[in-house]
C-alpha atoms as a PDB file:
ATOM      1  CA  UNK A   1       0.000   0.000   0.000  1.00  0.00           C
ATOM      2  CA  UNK A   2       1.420   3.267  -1.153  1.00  0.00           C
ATOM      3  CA  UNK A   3       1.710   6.463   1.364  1.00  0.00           C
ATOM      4  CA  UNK A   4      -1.191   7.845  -0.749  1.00  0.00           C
ATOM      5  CA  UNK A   5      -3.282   5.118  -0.426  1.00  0.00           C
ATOM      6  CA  UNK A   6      -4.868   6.875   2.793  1.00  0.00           C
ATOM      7  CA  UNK A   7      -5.851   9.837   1.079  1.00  0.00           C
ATOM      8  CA  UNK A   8      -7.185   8.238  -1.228  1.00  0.00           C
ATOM      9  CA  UNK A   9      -9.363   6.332   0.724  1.00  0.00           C
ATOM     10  CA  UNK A  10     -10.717   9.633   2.933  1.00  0.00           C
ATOM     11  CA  UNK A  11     -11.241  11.208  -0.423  1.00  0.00           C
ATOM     12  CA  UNK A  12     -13.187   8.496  -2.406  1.00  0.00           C
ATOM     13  CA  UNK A  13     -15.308   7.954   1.174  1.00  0.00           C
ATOM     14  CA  UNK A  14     -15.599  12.246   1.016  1.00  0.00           C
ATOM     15  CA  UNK A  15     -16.707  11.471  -2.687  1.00  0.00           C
ATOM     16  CA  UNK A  16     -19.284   8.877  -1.968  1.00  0.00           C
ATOM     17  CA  UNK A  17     -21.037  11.007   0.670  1.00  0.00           C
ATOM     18  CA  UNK A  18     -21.393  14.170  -1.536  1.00  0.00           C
ATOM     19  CA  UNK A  19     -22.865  11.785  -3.933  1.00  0.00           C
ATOM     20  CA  UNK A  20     -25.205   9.838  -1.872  1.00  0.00           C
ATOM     21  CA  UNK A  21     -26.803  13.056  -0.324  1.00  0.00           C
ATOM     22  CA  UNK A  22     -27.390  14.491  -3.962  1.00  0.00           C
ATOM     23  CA  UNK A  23     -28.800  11.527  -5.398  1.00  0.00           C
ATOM     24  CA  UNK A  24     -31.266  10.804  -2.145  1.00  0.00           C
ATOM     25  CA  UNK A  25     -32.273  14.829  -2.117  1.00  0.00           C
ATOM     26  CA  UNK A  26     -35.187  15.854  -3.887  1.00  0.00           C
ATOM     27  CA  UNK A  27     -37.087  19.349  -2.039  1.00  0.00           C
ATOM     28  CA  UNK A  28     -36.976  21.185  -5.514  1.00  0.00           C
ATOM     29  CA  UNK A  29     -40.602  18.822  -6.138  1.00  0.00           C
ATOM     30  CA  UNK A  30     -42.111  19.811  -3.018  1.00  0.00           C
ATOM     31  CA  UNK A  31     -41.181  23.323  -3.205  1.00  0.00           C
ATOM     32  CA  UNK A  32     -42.657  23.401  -6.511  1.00  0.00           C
ATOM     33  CA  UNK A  33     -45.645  21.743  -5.394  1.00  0.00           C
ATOM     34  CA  UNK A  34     -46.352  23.765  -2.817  1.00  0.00           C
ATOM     35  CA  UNK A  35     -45.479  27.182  -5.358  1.00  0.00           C
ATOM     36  CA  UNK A  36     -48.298  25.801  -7.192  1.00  0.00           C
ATOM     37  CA  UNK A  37     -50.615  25.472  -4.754  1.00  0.00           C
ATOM     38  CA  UNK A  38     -50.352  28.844  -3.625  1.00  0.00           C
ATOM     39  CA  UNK A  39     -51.247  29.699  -7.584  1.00  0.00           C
ATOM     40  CA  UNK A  40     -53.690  27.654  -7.483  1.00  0.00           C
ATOM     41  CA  UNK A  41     -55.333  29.936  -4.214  1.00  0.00           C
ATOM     42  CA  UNK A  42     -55.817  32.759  -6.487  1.00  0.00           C
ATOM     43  CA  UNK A  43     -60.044  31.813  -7.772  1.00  0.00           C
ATOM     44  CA  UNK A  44     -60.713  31.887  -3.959  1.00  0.00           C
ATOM     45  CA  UNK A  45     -60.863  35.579  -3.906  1.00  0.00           C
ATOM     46  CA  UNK A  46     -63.720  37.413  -6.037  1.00  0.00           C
ATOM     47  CA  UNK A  47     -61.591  40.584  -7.446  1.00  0.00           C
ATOM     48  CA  UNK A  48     -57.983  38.619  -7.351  1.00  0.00           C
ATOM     49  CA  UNK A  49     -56.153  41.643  -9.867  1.00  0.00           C
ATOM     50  CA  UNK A  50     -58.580  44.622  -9.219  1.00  0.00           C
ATOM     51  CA  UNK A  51     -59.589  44.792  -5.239  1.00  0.00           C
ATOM     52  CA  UNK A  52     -59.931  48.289  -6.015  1.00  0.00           C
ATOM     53  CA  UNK A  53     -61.750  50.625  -8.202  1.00  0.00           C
ATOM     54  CA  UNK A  54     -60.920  54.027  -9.834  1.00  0.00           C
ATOM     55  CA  UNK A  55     -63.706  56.726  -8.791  1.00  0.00           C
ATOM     56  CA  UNK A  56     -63.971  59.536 -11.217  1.00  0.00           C
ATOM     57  CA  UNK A  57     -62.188  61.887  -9.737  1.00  0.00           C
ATOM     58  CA  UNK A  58     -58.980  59.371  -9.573  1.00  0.00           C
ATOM     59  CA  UNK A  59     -59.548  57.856  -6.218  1.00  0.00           C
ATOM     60  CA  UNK A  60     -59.764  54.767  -5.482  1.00  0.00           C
ATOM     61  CA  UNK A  61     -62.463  52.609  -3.118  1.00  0.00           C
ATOM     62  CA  UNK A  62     -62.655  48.861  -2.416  1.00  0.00           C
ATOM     63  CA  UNK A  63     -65.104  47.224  -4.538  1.00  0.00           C
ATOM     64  CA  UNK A  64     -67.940  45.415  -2.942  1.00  0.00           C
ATOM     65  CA  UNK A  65     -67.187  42.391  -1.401  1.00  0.00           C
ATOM     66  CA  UNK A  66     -66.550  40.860   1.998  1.00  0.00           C
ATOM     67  CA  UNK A  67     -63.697  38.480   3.308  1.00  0.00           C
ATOM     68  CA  UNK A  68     -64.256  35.465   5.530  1.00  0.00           C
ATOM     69  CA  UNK A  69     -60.474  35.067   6.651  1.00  0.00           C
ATOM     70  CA  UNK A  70     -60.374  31.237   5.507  1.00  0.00           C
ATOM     71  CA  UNK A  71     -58.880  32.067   2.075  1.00  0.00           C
ATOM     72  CA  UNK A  72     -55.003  32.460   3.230  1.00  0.00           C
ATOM     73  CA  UNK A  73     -55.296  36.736   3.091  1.00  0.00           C
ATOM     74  CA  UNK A  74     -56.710  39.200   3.559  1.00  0.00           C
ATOM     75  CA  UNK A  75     -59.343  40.404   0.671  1.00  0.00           C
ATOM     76  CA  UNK A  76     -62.645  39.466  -1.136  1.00  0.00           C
ATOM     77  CA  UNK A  77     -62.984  35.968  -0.874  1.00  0.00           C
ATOM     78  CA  UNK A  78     -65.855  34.002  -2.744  1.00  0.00           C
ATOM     79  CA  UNK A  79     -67.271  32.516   0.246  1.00  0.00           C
ATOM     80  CA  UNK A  80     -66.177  30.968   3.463  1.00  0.00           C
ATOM     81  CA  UNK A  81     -66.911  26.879   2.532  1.00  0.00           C
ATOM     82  CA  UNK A  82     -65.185  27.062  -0.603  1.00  0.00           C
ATOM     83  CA  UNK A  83     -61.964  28.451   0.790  1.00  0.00           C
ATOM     84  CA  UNK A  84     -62.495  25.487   3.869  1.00  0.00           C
ATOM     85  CA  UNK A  85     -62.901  23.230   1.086  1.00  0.00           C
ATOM     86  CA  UNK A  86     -60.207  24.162  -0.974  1.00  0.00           C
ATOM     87  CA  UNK A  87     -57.349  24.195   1.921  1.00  0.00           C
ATOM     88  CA  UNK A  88     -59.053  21.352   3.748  1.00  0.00           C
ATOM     89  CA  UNK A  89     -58.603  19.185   0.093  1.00  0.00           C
ATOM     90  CA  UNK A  90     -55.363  20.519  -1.631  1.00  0.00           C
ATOM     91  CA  UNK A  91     -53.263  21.023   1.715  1.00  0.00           C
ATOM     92  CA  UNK A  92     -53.228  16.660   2.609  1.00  0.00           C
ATOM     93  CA  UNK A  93     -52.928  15.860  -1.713  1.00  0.00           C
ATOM     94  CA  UNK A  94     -49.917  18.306  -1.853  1.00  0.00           C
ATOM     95  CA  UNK A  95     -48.274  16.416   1.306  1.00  0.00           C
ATOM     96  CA  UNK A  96     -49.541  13.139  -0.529  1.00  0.00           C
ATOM     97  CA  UNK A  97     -48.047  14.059  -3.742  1.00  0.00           C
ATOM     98  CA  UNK A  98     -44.762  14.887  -2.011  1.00  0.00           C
ATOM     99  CA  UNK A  99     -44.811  11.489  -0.506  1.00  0.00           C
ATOM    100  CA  UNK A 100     -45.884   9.902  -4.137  1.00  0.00           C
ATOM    101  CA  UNK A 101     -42.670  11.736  -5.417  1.00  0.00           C
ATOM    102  CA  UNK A 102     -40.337  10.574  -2.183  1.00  0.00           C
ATOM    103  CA  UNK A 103     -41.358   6.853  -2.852  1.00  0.00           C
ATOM    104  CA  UNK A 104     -40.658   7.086  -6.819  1.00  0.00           C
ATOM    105  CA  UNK A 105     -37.284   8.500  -5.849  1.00  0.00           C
ATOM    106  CA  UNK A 106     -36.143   6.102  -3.516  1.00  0.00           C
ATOM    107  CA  UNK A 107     -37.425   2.915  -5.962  1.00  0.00           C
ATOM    108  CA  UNK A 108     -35.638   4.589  -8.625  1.00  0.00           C
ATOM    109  CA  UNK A 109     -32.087   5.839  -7.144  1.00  0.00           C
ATOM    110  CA  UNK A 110     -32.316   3.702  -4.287  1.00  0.00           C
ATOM    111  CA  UNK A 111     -31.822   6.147  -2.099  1.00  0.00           C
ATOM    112  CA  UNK A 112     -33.693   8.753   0.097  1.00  0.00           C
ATOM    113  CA  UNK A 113     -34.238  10.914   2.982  1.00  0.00           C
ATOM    114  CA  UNK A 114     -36.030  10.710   6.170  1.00  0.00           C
ATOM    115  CA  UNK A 115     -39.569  12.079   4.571  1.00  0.00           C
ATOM    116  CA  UNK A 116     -42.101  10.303   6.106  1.00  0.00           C
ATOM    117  CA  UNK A 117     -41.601  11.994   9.649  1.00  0.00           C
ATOM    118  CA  UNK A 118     -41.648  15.261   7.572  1.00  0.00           C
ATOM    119  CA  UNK A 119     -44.766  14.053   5.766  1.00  0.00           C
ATOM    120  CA  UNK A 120     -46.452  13.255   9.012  1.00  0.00           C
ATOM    121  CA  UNK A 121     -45.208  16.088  10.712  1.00  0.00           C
ATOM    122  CA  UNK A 122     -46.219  18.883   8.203  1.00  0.00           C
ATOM    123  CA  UNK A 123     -49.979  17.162   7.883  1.00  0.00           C
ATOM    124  CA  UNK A 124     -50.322  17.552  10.826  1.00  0.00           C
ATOM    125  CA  UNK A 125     -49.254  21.123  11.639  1.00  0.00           C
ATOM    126  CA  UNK A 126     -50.877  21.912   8.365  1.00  0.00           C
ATOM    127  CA  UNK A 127     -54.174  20.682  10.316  1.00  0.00           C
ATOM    128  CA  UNK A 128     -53.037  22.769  13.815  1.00  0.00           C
ATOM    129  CA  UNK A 129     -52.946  25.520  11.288  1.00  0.00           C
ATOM    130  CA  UNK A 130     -56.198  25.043   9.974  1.00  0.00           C
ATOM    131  CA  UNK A 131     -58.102  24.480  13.532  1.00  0.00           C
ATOM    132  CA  UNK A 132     -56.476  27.858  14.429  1.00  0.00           C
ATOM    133  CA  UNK A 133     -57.802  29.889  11.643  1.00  0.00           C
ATOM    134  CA  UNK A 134     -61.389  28.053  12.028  1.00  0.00           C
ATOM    135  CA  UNK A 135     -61.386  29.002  15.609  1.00  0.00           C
ATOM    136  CA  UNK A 136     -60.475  32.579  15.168  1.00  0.00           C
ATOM    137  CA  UNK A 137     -63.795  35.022  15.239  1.00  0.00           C
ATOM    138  CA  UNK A 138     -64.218  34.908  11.443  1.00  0.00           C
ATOM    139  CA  UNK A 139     -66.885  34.929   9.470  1.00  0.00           C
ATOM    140  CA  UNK A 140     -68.077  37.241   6.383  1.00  0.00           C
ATOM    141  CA  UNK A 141     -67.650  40.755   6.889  1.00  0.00           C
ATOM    142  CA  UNK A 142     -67.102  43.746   5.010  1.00  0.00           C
ATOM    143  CA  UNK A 143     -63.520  43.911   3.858  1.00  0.00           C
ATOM    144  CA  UNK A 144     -61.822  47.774   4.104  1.00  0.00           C
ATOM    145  CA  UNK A 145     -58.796  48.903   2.296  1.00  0.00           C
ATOM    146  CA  UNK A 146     -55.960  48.205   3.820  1.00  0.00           C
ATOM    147  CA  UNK A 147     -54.333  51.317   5.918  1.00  0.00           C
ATOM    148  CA  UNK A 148     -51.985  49.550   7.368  1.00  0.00           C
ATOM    149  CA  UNK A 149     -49.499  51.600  10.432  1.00  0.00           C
ATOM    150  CA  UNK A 150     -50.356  48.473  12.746  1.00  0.00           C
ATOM    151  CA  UNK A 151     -49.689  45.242  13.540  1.00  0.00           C
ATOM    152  CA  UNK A 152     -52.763  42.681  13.863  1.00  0.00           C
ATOM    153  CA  UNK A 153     -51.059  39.717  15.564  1.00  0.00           C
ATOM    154  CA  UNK A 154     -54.235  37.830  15.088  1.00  0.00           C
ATOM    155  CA  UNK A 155     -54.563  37.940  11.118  1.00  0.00           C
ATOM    156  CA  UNK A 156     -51.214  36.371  11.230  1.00  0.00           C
ATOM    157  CA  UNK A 157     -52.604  32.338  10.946  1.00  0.00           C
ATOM    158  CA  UNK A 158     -53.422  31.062   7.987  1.00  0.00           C
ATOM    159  CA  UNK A 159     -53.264  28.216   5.340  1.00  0.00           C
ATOM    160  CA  UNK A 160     -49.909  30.143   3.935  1.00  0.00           C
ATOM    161  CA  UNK A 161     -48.315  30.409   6.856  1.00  0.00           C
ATOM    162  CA  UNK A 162     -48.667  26.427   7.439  1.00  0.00           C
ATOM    163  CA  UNK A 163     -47.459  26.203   4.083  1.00  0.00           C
ATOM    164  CA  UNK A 164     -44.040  27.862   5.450  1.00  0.00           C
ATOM    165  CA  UNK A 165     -43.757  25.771   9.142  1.00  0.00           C
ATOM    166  CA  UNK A 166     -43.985  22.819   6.643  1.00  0.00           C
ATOM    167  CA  UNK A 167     -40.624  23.807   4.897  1.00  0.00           C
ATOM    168  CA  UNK A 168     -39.002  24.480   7.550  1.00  0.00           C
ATOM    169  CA  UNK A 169     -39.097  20.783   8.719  1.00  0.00           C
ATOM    170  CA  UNK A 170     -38.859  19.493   5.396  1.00  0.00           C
ATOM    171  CA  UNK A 171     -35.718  21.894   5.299  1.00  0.00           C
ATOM    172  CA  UNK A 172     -34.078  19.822   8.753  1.00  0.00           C
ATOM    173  CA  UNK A 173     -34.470  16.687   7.307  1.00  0.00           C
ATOM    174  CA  UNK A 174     -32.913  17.367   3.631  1.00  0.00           C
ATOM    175  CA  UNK A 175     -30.680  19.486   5.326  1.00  0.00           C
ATOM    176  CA  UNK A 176     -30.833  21.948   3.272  1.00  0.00           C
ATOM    177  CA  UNK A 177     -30.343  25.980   3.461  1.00  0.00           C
ATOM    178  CA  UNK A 178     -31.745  26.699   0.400  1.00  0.00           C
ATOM    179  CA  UNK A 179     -35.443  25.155   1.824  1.00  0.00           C
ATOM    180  CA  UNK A 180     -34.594  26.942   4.992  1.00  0.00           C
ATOM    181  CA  UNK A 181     -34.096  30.189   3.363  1.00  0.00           C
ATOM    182  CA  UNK A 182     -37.247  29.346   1.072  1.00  0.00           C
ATOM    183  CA  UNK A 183     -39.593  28.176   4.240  1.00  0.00           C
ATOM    184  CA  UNK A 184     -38.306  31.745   5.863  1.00  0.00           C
ATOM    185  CA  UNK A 185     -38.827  34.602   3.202  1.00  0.00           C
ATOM    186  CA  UNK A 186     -42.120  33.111   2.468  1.00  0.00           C
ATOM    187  CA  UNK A 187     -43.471  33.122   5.937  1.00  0.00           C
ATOM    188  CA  UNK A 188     -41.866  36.012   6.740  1.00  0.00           C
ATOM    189  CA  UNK A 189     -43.699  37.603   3.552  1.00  0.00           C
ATOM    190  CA  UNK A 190     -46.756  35.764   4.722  1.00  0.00           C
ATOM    191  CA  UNK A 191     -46.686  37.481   8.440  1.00  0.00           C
ATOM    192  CA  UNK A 192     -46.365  40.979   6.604  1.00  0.00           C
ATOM    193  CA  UNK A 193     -48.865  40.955   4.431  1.00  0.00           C
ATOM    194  CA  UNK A 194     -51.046  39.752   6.487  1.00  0.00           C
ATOM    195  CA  UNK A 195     -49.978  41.371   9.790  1.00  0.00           C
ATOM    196  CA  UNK A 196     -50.157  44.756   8.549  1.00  0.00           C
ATOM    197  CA  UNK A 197     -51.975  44.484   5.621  1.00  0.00           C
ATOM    198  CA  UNK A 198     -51.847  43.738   1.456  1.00  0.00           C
ATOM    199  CA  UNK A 199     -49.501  46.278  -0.226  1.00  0.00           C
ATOM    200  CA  UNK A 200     -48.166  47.830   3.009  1.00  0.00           C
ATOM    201  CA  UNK A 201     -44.688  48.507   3.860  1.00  0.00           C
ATOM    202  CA  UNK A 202     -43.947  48.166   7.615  1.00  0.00           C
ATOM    203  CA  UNK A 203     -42.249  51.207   9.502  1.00  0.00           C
ATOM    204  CA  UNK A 204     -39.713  49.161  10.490  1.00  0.00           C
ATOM    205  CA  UNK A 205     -38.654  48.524   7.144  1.00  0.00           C
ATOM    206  CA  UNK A 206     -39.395  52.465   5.862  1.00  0.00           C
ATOM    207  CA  UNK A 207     -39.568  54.484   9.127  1.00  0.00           C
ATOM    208  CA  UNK A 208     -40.792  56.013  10.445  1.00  0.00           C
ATOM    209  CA  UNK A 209     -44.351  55.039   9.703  1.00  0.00           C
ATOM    210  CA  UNK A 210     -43.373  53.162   6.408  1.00  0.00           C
ATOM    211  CA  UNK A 211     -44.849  53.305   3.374  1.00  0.00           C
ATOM    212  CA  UNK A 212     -47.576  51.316   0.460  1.00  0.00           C
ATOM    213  CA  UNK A 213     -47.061  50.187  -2.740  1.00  0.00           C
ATOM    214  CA  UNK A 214     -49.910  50.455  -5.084  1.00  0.00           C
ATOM    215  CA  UNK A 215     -49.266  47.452  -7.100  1.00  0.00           C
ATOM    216  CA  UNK A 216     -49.555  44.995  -4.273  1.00  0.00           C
ATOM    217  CA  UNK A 217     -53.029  45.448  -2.860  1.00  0.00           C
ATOM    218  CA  UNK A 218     -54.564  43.102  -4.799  1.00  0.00           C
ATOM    219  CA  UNK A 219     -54.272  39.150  -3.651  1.00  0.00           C
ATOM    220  CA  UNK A 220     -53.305  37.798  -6.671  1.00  0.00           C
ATOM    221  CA  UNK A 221     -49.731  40.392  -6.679  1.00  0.00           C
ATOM    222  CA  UNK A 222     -48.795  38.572  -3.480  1.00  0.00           C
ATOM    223  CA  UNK A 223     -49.701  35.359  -4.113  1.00  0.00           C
ATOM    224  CA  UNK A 224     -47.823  35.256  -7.059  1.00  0.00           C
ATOM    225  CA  UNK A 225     -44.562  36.645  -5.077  1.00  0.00           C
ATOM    226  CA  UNK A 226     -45.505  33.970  -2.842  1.00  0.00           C
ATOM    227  CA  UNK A 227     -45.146  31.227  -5.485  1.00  0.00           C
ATOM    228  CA  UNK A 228     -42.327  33.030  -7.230  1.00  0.00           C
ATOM    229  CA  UNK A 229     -40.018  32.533  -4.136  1.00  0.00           C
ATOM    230  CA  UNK A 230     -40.654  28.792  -4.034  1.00  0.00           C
ATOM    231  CA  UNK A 231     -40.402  28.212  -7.955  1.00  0.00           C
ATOM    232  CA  UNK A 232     -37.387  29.899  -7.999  1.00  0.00           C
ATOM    233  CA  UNK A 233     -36.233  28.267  -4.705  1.00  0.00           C
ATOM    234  CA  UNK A 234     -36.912  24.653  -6.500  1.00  0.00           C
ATOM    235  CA  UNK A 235     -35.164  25.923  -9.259  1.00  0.00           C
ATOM    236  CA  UNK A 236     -32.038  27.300  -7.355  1.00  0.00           C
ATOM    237  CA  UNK A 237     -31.840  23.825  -5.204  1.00  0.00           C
ATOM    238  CA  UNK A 238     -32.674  21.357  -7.873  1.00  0.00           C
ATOM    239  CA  UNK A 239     -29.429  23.664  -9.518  1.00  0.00           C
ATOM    240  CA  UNK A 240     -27.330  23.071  -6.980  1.00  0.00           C
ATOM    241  CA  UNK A 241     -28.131  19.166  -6.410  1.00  0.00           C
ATOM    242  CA  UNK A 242     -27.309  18.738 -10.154  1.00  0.00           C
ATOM    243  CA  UNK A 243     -23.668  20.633  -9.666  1.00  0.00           C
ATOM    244  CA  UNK A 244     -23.247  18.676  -6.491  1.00  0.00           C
ATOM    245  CA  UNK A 245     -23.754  15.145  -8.362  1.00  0.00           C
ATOM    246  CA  UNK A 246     -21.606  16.355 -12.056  1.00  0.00           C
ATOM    247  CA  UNK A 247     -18.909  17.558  -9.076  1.00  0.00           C
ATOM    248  CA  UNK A 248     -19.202  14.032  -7.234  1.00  0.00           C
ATOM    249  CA  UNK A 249     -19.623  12.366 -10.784  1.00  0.00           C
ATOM    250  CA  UNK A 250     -16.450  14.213 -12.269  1.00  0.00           C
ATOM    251  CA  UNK A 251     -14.132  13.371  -9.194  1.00  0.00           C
ATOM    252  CA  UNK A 252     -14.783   9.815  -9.294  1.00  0.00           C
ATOM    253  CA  UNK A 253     -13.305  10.242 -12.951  1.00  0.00           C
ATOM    254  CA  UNK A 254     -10.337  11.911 -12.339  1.00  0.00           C
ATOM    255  CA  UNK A 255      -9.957   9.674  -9.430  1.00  0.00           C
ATOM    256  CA  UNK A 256      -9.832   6.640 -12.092  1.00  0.00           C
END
């Protein structure tokens, strides 16, 4: 056995690790999924791209409408059942679908994570989540523009937000940043729209009594940044698995 024969060994073992956990690593699907779910929110609310309407004399007003606080924010739902329905339906297929995709994975690399606990775990916050909102004092009432200037702790539960505690977990058991990071600007996003209000900038970000931007009052606006940080997230991470298996792939090369 040659001196480098050691190296060699603790390099090739290195090697074999950094390809295992690429190969068994998958979150870019269930970030995706869960991108397209939050698309997929946007029919529950009645005026999605126009919650507003131009008066005459270039003002604006809210357009008729009320908001049961079931839909995931805050604005102009369609009704209160079909938002229950919709959440109640689409949150345990998208956790079902993940696990579809997790099984496929593992039959066909013969690897894979820990992602039942994270299956389990997620359903079931998702439903904590969703006996919160119910037991909050909703029911339809008139929505208001947003004014925003305060906090309302209490519009801070929803669907979304369980959306974001879900990727969190799922981030500790891929191990993975990226998901963490993902999991974190989208509930963080999801606390401040809902906290203070669509389209409103909080004064701690702006000070001193921060600020609104126009184009976000409407749902559909922030859903769709919603979904864009998870789409791009999957994209990013499914990006970085590939470089991490053509860098584990390549080594083993040279090391031949």
């Amino acid at each position: 056995m040659d001196a480098q024969s050691p190296d060699r060994i603790l390099d090739e073992v290195a090697r074999l690790r950094r390809l295992t956990r690429a190969r068994a690593r998958g979150a870019a699907v269930p970030l995706m999924i869960f991108g397209l779910l939050t698309l997929a929110s946007i029919p529950l609310y009645s005026h999605p791209f126009h919650a507003l309407q131009t008066l005459p004399d270039g003002g604006s007003v809210s357009r008729p409408g009320s908001t049961s606080g079931y839909a995931g924010l805050d604005g102009f739902d369609r009704s209160a059942a079909l938002s229950i329905a919709f959440w109640l339906i689409t949150g345990p297929l998208s956790y079902l679908a993940c696990a579809w995709w997790y099984r496929r994975r593992a039959a066909r690399v013969g690897l894979t994570v820990r992602w039942r606990p994270w299956a389990y775990v997620g359903t079931a916050l998702f439903a904590v989540f969703l006996l919160a909102v119910f037991a909050q004092d909703h029911g339809a009432h008139q929505a208001s523009p947003p004014m925003g200037g305060s906090f309302v702790a209490s519009a801070v539960i929803s669907p979304l937000l369980a959306i974001a505690v879900g990727l969190l977990v799922l981030a500790k058991v891929e191990r993975s940043p990226g998901v963490a990071v993902c999991g974190l600007v989208y509930g963080g996003l999801c606390v401040i729209m809902n906290g203070y209000g669509l389209g409103q900038v909080p004064p701690w970000l702006v000070p001193p009594y921060g600020g609104t931007i126009d184009g976000m009052l409407n749902p559909a606006q922030n859903l769709i940044l919603l979904a864009a940080v998870l789409l791009v997230g999957a994209l990013f991470v499914q990006l970085r698995a590939w470089t991490r298996l053509r860098s584990a792939t390549v080594a083993a090369q040279v090391q031949a």
